[in-house]
Protein backbone atom coordinates (compact mmCIF):
# COMPACT_ATOMS: atom_id res chain seq x y z
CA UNK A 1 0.00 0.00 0.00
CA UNK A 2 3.06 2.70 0.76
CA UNK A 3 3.65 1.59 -2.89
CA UNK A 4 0.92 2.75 -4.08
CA UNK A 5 0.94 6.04 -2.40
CA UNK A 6 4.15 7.02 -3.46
CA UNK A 7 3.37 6.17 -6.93
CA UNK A 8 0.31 8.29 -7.12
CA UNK A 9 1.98 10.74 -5.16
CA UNK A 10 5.34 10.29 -8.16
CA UNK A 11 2.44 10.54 -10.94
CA UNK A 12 0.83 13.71 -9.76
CA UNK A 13 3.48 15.53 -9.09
CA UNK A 14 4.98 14.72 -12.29
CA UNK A 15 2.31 16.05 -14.28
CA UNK A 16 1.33 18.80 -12.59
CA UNK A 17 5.31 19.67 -13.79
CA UNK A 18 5.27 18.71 -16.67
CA UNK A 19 2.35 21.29 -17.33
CA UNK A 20 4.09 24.05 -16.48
CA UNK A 21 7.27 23.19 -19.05
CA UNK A 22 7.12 25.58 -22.05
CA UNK A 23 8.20 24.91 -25.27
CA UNK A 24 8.05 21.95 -27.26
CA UNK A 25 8.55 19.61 -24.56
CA UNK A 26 5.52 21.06 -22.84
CA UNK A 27 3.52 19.25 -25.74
CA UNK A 28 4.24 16.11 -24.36
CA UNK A 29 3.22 16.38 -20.58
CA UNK A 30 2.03 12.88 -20.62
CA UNK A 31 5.32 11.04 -20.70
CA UNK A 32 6.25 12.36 -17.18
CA UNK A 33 3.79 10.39 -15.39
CA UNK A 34 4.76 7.36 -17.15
CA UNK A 35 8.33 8.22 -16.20
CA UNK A 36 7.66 8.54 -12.44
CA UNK A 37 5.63 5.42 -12.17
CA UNK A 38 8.86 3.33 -14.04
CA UNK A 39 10.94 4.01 -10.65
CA UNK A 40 8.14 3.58 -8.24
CA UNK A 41 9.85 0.14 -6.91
CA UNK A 42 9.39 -1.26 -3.22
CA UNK A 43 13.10 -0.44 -2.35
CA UNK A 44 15.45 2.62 -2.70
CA UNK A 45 17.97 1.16 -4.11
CA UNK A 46 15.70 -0.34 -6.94
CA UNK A 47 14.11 2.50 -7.65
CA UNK A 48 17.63 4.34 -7.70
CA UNK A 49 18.66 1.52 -10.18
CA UNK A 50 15.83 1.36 -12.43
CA UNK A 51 16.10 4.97 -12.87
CA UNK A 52 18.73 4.66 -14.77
CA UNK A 53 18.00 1.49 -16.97
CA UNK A 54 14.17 3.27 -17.96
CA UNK A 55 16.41 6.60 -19.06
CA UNK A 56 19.10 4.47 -21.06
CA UNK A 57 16.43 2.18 -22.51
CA UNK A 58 14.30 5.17 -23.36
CA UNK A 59 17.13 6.79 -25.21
CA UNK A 60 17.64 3.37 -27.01
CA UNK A 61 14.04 3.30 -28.61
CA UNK A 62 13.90 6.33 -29.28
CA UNK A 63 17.08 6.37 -31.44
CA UNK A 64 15.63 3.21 -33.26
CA UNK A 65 12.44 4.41 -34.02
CA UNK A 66 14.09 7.78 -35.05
CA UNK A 67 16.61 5.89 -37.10
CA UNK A 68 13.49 3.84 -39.30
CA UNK A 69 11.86 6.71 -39.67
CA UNK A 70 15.10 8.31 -41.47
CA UNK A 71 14.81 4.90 -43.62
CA UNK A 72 11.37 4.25 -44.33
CA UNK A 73 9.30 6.78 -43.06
CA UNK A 74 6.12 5.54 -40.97
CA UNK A 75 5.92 2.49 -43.28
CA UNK A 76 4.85 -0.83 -41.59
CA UNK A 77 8.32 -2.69 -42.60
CA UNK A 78 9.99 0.06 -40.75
CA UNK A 79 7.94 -0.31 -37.34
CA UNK A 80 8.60 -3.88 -37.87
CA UNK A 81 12.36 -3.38 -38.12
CA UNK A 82 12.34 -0.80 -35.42
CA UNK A 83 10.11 -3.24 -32.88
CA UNK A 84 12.27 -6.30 -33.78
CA UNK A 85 15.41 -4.18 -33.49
CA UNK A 86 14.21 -3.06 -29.88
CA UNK A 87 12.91 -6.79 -28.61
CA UNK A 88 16.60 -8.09 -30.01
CA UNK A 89 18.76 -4.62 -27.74
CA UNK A 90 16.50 -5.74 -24.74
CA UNK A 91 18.11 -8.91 -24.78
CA UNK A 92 21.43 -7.49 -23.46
CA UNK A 93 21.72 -8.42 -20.20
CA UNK A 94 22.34 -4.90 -18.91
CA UNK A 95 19.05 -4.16 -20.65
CA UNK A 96 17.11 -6.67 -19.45
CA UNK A 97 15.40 -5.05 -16.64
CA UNK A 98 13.67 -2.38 -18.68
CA UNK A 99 13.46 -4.64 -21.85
CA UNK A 100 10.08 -3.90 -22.44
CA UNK A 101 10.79 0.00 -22.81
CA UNK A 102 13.26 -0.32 -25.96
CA UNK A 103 11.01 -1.34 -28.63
CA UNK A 104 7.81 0.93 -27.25
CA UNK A 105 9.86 4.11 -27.58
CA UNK A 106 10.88 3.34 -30.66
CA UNK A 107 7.06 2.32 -31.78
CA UNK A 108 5.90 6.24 -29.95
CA UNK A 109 8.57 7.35 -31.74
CA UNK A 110 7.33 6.05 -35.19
CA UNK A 111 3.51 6.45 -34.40
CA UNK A 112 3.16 10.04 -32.52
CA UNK A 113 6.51 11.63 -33.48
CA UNK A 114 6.25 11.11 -37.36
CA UNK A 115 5.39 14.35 -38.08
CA UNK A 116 8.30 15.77 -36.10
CA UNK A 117 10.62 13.49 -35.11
CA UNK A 118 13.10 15.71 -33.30
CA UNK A 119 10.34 17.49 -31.36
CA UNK A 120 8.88 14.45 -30.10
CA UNK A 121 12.30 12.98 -29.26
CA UNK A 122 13.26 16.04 -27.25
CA UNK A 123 9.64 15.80 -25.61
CA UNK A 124 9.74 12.15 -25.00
CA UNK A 125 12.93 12.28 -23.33
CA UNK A 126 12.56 15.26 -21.42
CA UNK A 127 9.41 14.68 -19.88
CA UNK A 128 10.74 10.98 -19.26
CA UNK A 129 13.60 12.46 -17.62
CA UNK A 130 11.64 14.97 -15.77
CA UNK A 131 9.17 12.09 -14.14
CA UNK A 132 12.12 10.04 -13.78
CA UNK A 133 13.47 12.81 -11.12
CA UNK A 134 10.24 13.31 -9.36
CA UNK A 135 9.88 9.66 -9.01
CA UNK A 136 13.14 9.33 -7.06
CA UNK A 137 12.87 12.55 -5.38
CA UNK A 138 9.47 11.27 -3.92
CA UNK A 139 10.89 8.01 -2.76
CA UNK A 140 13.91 9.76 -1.53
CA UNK A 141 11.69 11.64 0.07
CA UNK A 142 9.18 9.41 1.49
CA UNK A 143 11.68 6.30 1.73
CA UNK A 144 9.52 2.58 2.34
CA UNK A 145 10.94 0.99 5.56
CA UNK A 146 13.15 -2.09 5.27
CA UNK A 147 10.94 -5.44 5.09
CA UNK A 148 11.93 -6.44 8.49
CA UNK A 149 8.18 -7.25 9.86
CA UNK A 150 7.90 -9.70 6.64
CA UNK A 151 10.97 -10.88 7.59
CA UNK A 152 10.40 -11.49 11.35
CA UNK A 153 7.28 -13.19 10.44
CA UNK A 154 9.12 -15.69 7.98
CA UNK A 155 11.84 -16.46 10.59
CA UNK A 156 9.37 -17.12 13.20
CA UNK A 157 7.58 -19.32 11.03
CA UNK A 158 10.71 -21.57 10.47
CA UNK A 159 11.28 -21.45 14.10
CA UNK A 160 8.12 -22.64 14.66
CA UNK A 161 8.17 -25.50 12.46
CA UNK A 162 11.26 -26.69 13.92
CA UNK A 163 9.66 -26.74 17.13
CA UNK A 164 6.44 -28.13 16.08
CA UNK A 165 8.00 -30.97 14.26
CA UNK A 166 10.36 -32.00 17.58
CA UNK A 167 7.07 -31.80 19.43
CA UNK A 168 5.94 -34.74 16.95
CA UNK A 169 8.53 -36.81 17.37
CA UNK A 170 8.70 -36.22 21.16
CA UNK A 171 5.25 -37.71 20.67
CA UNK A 172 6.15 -40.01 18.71
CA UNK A 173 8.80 -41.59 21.21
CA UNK A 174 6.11 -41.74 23.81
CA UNK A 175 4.05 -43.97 22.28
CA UNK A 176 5.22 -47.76 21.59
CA UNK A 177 7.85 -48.50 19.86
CA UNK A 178 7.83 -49.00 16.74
CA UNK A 179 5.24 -46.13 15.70
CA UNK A 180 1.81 -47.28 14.16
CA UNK A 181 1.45 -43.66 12.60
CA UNK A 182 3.61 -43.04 9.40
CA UNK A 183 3.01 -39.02 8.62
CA UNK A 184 4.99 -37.26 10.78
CA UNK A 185 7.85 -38.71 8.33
CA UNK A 186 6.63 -36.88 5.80
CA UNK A 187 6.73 -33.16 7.84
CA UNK A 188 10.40 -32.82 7.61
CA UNK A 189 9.98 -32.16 3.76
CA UNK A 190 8.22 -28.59 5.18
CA UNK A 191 11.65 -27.36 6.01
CA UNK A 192 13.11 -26.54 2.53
CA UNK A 193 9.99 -24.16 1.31
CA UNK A 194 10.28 -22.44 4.71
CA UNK A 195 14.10 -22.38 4.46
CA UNK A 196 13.89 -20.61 1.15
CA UNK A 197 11.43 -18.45 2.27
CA UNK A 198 13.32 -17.50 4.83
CA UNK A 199 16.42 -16.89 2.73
CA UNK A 200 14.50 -14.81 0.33
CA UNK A 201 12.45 -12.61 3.07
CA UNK A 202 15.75 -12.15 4.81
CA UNK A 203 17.41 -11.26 1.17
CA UNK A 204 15.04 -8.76 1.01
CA UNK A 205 15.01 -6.91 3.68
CA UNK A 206 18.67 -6.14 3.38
CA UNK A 207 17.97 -5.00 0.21
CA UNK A 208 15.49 -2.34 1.28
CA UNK A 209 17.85 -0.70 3.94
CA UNK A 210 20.44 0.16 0.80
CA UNK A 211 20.38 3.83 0.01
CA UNK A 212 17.93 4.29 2.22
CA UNK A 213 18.26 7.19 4.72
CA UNK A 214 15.64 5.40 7.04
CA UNK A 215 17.80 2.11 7.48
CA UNK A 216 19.78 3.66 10.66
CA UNK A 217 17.13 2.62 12.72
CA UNK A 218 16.41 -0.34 11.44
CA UNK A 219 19.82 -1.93 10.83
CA UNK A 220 20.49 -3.55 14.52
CA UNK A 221 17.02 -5.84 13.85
CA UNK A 222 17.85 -6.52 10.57
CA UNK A 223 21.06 -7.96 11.92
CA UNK A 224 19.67 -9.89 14.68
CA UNK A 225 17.29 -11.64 12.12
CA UNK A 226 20.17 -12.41 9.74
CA UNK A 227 21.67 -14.13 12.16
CA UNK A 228 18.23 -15.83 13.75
CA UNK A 229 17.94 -17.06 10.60
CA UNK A 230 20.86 -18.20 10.12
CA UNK A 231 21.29 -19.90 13.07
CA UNK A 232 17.15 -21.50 12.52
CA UNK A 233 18.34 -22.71 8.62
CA UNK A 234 21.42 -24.83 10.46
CA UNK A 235 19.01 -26.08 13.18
CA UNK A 236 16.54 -26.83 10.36
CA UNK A 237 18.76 -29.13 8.52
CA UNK A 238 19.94 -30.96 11.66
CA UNK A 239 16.14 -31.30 12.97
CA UNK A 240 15.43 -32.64 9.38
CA UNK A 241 18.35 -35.25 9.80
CA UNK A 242 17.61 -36.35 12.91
CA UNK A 243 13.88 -37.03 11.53
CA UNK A 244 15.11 -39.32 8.95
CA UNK A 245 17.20 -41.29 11.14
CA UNK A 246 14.45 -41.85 13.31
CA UNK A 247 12.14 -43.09 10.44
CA UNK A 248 14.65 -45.24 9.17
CA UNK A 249 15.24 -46.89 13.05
CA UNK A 250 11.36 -46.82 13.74
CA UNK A 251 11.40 -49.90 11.41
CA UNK A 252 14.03 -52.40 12.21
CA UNK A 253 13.53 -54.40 8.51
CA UNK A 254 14.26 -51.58 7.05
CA UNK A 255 17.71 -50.48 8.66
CA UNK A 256 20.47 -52.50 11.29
CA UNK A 257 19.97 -49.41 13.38
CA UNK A 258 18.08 -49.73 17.32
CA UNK A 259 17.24 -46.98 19.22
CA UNK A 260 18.12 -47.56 22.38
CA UNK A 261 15.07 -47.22 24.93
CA UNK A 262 17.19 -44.29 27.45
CA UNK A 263 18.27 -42.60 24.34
CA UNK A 264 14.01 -42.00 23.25
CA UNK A 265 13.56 -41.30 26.57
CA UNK A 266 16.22 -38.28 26.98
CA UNK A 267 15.47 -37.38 23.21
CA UNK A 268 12.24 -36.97 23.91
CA UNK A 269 12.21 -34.80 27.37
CA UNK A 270 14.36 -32.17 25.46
CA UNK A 271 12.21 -31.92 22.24
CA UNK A 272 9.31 -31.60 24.24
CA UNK A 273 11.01 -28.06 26.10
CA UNK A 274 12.24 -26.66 22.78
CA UNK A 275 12.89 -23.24 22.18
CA UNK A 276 13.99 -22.93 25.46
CA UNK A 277 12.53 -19.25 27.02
CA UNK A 278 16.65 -18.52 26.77
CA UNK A 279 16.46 -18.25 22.69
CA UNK A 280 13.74 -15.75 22.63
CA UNK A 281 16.04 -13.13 21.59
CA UNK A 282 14.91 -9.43 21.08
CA UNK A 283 14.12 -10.41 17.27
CA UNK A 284 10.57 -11.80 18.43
CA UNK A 285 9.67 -8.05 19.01
C-alpha cells in the first residue's frame, strides 16, 4: 500500500510539472507520469537503479524508431524493423530489466513523433527524464521501511516448524515403539519451502535498507534476524536429519539401526522443552 501512495503521489506531481514546461517539450506532458511510475519500486535502491536502466532504454528506442523513420518513413516494414530491433537490444543483459521500454519508444517514436521526429524525441525524453526525477525525489523523500516485519514473520515461522516438528517426534517416542502412525515422516519435507522463504524474506530486507536514509534505525534488527535465521536454517537441517534417522530406526527391517530405549527417553524430554525461554532473543519483538 506505501507503494501505491508514493506512486500516485510520483504521478501527480509529475504532471502537474510537466504542465508548467514551455516549449516543445511542454507538448508532451504525458510522458512524465509514465516516467515517475517506471521508478516507483518497493526499495530505494531499486528505484535508484531502475532509474537509470528506464532513461538508457528510453534513449535506445527512441534512437531506433528515429533511425526507421530516417529509412522508411512511418511504413509498416519500418515499425517492424524498429520493434524487432528493440525486442533483439533488450536482450542485453544490462538491458534486461527495462526490456520492455526499448522497442515501445521506438514504436511512440514512429507512431506520434512522425510528423516531427526531433520534437517528439526532445519531448519524449525530457518529460521521461523529468518524471524520472520526481519519481526518485518522492521516494527519496518518502523512503519505504526495510521489510523487516515480513521478515520477522518468515523467521518465526521456520522457528516454529522446527519446534512443532520436535514436538511430533517427542510424541512419537512416547508412544510404543515402533510407531503405528507413518506421517509425521513426511513433515520434515516442510523445512526446505520455509528455508527458502526464509532466505528470500531475509534477502530482502537487506535490500530495502540500501540507500535508504531510514535504514539507521532499522539496521540492529535486521542484523539480529540475519543471524536468527541463520542460526534457525542450520538447526533446520539438523532437525530434518535427525527425523530421517528416526524413520529409518522406527522400522528395524528396514535399517540395522536400534534406538536404544534411554536414548528415546532423553530425546524426547528435550524436544518436548524446545525453544527454550533462553532463545527468545529481542528479534521476536
Amino acid at each position: 500500500m506505501r507503494l501505491a501512495w508514493r506512486a500516485g503521489a510520483a504521478a501527480g506531481a509529475a504532471w502537474y510539472l510537466a504542465t508548467l514546461v514551455p516549449g516543445v517539450l511542454g507538448q508532451y506532458p504525458y510522458y512524465a507520469p509514465l516516467g515517475a511510475l517506471l521508478v516507483c519500486y518497493p526499495t530505494v535502491f531499486d528505484s535508484l537503479r531502475q532509474s537509470l536502466y528506464a532513461v538508457l532504454a528510453s534513449g535506445i528506442g527512441v534512437g531506433l524508431g528515429a533511425t526507421a523513420l530516417h529509412l522508411g518513413g512511418a511504413r509498416w516494414w519500418a515499425v517492424a524493423v524498429a520493434v524487432l530491433a528493440g525486442i533483439a537490444a533488450g536482450a542485453v543483459p544490462v538491458l534486461a530489466a527495462a526490456r520492455d521500454l526499448i522497442p515501445t519508444a521506438a514504436l511512440f517514436t514512429i507512431l506520434i513523433g512522425a510528423a516531427d521526429p526531433s520534437g517528439f524525441m526532445a519531448g519524449y525524453l525530457g518529460q521521461t527524464l523529468l518524471g524520472v526525477l520526481v519519481g526518485i525525489a518522492v521516494t527519496l523523500a518518502l523512503p519505504p521501511p526495510p521489510q523487516n516485519a515480513r521478515a520477522h514473520r518468515v523467521v518465526t515461522r521456520l522457528r516454529d516448524g522446527i519446534a512443532d516438528h520436535l514436538q511430533e517426534m517427542a510424541e512419537v517416542l512416547a508412544e510404543r515403539w515402533p510407531p503405528e502412525r507413518e506421517e509425521w515422516t513426511r513433515h520434515r519435507h516442510d523445512f526446505e519451502p520455509l528455508i527458502d522463504a526464509t532466505r528470500e524474506a531475509v534477502r530482502s530486507a537487506d535490500a530495502g535498507r540500501r540507500a535508504n536514509l531510514r535504514a539507521r534505525a532499522y539496521r540492529a534488527r535486521g542484523q539480529q534476524l540475519y543471524e536468527a535465521a541463520q542460526t534457525l536454517e542450520q538447526l533446520a537441517v539438523l532437525v530434518r536429519d535427525i527425523s530421517t534417522v528416526l524413520a529409518q530406526t522406527a522400522w528395524a527391517e528396514r535399517t540395522v539401526l536400534v534406538l536404544d530405549p534411554e536414548l528415546r527417553t532423553r530425546s524426547r524430554r528435550r524436544w518436548r522443552t524446545w525453544p527454550p525461554r533462553s532463545g527468545r532473543r529481542s528479534w521476536h519483538t
